[in-house]
C-alpha atoms as a PDB file:
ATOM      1  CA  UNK A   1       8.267 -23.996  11.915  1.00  0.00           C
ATOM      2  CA  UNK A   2       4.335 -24.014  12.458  1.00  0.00           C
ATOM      3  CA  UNK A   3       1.691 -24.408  10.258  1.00  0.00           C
ATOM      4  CA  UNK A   4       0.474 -21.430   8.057  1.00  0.00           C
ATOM      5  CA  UNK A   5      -3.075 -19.931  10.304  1.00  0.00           C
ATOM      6  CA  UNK A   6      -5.609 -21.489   8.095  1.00  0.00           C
ATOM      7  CA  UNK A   7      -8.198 -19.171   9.473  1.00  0.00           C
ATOM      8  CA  UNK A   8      -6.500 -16.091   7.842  1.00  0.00           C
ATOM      9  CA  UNK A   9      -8.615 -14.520   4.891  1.00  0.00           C
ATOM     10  CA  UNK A  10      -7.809 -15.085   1.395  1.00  0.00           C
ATOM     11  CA  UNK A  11      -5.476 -11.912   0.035  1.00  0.00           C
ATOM     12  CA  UNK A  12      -7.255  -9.682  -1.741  1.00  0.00           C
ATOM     13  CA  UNK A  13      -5.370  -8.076  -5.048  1.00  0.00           C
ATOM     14  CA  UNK A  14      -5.714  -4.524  -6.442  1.00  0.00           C
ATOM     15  CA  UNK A  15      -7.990  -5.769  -9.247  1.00  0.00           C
ATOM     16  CA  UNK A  16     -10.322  -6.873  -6.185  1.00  0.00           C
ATOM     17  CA  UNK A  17     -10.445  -3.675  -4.404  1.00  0.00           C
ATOM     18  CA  UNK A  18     -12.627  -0.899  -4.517  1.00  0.00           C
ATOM     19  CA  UNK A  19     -11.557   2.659  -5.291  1.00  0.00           C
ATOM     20  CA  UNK A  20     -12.156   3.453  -1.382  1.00  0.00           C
ATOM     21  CA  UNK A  21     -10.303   0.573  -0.313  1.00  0.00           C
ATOM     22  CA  UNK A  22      -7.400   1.460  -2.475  1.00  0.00           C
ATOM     23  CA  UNK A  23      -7.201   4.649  -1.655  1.00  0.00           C
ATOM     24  CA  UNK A  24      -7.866   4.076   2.383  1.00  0.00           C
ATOM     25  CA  UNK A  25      -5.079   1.381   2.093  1.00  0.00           C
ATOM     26  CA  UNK A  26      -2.522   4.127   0.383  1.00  0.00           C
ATOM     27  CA  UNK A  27      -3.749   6.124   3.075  1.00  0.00           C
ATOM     28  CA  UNK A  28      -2.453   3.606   5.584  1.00  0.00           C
ATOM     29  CA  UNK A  29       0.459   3.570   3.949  1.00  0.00           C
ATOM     30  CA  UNK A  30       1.399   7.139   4.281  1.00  0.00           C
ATOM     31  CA  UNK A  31       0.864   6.806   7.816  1.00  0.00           C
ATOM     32  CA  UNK A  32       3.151   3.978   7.915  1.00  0.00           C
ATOM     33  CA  UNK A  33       6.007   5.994   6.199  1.00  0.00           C
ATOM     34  CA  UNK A  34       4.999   9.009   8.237  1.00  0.00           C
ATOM     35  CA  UNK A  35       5.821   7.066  11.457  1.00  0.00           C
ATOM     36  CA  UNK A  36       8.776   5.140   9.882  1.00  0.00           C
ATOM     37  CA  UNK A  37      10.127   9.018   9.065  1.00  0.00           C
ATOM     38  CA  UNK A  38       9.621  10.260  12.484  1.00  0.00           C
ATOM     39  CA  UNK A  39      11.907   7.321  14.113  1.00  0.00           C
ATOM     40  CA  UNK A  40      14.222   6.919  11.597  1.00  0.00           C
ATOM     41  CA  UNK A  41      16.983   8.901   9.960  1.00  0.00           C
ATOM     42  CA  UNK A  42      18.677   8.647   6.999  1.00  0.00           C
ATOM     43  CA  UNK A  43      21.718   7.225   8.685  1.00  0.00           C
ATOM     44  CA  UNK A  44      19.130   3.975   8.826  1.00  0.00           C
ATOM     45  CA  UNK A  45      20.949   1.295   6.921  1.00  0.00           C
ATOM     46  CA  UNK A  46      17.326   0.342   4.811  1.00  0.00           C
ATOM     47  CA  UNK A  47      16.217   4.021   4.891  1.00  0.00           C
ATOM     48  CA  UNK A  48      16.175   4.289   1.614  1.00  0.00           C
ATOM     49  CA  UNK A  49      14.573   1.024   0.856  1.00  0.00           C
ATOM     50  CA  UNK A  50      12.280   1.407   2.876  1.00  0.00           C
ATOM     51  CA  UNK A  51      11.081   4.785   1.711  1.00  0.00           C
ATOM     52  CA  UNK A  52      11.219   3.592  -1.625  1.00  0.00           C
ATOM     53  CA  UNK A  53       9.399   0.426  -0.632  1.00  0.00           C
ATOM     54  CA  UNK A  54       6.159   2.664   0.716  1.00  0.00           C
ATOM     55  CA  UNK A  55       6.559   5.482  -2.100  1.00  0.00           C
ATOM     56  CA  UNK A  56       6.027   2.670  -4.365  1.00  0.00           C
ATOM     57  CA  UNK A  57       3.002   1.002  -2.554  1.00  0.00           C
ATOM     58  CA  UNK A  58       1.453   4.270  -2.389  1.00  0.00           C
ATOM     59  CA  UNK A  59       1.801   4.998  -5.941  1.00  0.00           C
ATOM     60  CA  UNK A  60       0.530   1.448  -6.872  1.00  0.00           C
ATOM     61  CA  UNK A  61      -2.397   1.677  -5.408  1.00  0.00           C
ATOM     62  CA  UNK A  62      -3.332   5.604  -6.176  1.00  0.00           C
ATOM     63  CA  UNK A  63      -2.434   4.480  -9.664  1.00  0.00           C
ATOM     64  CA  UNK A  64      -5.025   1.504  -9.953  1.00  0.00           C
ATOM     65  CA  UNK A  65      -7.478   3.522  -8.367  1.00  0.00           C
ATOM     66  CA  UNK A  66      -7.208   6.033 -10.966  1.00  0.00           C
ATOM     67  CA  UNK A  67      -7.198   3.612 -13.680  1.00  0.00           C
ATOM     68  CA  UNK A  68     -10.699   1.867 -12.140  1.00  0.00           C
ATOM     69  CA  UNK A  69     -11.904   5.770 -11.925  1.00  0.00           C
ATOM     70  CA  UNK A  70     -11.413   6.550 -15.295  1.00  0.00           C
ATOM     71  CA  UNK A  71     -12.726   3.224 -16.373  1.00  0.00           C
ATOM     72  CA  UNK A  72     -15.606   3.660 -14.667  1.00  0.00           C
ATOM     73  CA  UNK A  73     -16.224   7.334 -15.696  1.00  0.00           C
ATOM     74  CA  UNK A  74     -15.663   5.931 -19.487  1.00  0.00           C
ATOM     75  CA  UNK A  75     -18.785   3.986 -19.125  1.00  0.00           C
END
């Protein structure tokens, strides 16, 4: 086993993101799941995971988003 890329950014959290980021990345998301649809079928044996997986994602980061919205629109 190599040694982890040192080189690689930091990750970044949700609390770290911008509303545009978080909503660009959810964006990339659906895209994701859009392409995962299109080339696999339910008879997939992680289709459902995996759907679940990215409607979850999605929804995190829509949902944080909001949140930092309304925050923001509160003050």
């Amino acid at each position: 086993m190599s040694a982890p890329d040192q080189t690689l950014p930091p990750r970044r959290t949700f609390g770290d993101m911008s509303i545009d980021e978080l909503l660009a990345s959810a964006s990339d998301e659906s895209v994701a799941l859009q392409t995962y649809l299109e080339n696999h079928g339910p008879d997939d044996e992680l289709y459902d995971v995996v759907v679940r997986a990215y409607a979850s994602s999605i929804g995190a980061r829509v949902a944080v988003a909001a949140a930092k919205h309304e925050r923001r629109e509160q003050t």
